[in-house]
N, C-alpha and C. Protein backbone atom coordinates (compact mmCIF):
# COMPACT_ATOMS: atom_id res chain seq x y z
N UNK A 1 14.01 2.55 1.20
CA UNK A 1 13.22 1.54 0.53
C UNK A 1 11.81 2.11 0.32
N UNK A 2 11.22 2.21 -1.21
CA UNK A 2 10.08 2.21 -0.76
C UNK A 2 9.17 1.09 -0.94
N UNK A 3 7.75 1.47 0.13
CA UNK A 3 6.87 0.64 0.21
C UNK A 3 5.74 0.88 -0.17
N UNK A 4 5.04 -0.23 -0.72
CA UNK A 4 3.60 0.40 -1.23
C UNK A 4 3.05 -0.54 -0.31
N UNK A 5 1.83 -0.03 0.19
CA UNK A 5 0.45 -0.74 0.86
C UNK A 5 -0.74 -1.06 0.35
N UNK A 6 -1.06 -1.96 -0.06
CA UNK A 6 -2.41 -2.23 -0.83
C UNK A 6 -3.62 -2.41 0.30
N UNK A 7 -4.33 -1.44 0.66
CA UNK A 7 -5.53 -1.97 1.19
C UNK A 7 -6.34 -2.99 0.68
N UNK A 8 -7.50 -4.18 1.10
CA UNK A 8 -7.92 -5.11 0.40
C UNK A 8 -8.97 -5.04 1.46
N UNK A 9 -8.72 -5.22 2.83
CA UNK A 9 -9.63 -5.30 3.56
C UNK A 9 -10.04 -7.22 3.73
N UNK A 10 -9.33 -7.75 3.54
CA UNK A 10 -9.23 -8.97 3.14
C UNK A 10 -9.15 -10.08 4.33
N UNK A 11 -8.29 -9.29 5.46
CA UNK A 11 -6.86 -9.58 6.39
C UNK A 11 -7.80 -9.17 7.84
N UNK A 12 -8.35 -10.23 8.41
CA UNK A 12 -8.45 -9.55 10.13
C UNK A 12 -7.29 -9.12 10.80
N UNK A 13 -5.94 -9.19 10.84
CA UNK A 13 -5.45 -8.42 11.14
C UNK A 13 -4.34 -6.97 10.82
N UNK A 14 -5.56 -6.80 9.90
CA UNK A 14 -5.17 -5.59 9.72
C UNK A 14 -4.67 -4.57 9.54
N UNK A 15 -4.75 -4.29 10.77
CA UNK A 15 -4.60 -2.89 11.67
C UNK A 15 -3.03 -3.56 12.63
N UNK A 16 -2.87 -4.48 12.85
CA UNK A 16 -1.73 -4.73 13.64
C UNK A 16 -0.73 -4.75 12.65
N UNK A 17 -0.85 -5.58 11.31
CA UNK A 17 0.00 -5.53 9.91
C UNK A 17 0.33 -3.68 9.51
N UNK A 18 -0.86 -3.13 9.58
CA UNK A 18 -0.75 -1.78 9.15
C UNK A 18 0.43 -0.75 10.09
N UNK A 19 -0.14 -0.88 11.69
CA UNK A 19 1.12 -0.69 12.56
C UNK A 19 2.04 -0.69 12.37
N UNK A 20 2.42 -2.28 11.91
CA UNK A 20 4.12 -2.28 11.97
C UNK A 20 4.63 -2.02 10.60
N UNK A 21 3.69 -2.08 9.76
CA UNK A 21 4.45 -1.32 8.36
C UNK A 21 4.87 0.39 8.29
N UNK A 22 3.90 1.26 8.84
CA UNK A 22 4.12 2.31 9.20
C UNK A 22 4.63 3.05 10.44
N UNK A 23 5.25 1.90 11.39
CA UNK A 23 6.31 2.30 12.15
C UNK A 23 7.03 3.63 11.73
N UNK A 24 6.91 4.75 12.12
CA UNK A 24 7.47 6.07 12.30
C UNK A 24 9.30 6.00 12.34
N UNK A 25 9.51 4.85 13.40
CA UNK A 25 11.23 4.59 13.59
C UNK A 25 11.79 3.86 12.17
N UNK A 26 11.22 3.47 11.32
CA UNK A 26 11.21 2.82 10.16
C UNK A 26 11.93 3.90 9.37
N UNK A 27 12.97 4.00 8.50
CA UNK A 27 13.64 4.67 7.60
C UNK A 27 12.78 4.43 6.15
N UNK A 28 11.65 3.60 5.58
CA UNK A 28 11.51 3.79 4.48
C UNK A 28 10.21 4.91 4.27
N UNK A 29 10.20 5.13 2.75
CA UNK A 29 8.75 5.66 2.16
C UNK A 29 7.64 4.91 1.80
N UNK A 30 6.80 4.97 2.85
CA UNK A 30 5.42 4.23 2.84
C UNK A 30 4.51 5.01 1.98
N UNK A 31 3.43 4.40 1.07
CA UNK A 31 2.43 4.69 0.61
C UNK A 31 0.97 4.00 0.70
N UNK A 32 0.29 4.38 0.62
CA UNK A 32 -1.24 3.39 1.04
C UNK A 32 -1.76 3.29 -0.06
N UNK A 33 -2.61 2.71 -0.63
CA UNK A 33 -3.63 2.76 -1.39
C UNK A 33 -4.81 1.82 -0.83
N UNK A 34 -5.73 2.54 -1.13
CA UNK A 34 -6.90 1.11 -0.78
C UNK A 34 -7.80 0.77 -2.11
N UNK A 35 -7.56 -0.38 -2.24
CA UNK A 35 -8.35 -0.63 -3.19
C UNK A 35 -10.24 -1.19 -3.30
N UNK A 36 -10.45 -0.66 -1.92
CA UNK A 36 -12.05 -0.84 -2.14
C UNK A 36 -12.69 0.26 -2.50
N UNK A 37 -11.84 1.76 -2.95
CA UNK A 37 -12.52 2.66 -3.69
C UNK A 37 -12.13 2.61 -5.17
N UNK A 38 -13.63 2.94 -5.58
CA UNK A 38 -13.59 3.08 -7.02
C UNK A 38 -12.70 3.90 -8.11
N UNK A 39 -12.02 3.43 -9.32
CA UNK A 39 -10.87 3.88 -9.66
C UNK A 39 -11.40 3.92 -10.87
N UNK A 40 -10.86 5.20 -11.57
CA UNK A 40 -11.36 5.17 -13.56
C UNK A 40 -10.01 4.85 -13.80
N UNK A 41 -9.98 4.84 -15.01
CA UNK A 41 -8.63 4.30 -15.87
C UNK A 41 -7.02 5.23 -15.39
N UNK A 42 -7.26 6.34 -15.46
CA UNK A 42 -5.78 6.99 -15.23
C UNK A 42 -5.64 7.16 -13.54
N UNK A 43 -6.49 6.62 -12.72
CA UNK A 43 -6.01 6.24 -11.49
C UNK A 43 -5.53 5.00 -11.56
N UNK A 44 -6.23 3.71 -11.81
CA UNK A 44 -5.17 2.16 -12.07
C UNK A 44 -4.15 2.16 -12.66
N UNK A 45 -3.64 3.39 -13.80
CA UNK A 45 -2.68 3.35 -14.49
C UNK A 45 -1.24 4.15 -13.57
N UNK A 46 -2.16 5.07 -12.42
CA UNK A 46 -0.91 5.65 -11.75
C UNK A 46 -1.01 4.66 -10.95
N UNK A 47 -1.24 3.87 -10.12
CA UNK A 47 -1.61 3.02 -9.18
C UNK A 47 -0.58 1.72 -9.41
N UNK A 48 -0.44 1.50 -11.06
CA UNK A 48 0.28 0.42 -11.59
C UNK A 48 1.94 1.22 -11.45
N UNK A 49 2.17 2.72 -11.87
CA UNK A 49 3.17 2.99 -11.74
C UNK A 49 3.38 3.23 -10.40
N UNK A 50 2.84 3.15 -9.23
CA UNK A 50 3.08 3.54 -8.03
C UNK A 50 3.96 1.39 -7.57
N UNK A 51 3.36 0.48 -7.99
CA UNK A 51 3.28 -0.90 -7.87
C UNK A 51 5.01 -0.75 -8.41
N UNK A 52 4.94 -0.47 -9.54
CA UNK A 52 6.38 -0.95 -10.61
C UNK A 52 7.35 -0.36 -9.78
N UNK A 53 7.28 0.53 -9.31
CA UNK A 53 8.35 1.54 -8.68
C UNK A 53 8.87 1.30 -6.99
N UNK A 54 7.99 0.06 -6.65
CA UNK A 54 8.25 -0.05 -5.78
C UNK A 54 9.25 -1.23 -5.28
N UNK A 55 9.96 -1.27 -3.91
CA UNK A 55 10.46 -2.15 -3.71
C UNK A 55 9.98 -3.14 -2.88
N UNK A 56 9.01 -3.21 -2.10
CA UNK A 56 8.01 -4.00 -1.29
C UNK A 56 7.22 -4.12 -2.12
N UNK A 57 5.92 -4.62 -2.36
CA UNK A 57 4.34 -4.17 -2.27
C UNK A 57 3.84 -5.22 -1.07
N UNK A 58 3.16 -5.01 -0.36
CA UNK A 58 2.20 -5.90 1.10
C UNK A 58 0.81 -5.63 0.72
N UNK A 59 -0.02 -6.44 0.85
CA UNK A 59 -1.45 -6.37 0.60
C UNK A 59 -2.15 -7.00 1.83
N UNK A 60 -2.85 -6.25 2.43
CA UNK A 60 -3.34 -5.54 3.54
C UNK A 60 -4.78 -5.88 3.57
């Protein structure tokens, strides 16, 4: 399965959410992104294909 991670920074917990998504014993492909860094156009556009392609997205 994969997973995408949206950082937001939004969420006090976090870091305990972040844990158990990236559980190591976990069989899927995790990815992060954070979105409180600044992005020009052909980063949001891979960012959107990283979103479409996925089978989770969690926002973090």
């Amino acid at each position: 399965m994969n997973v995408l991670i949206l950082e937001t920074g939004l969420f006090p917990e976090r870091d305990i959410l972040l844990q158990a998504l990236t559980d190591t014993a976990c069989p899927h492909n995790v990815r992060r992104n954070d979105l409180r860094e600044t992005r020009n156009e052909k980063q949001w556009d891979r960012l959107l294909d990283e979103i479409l392609t996925s089978d989770r997205v969690f926002t973090v």
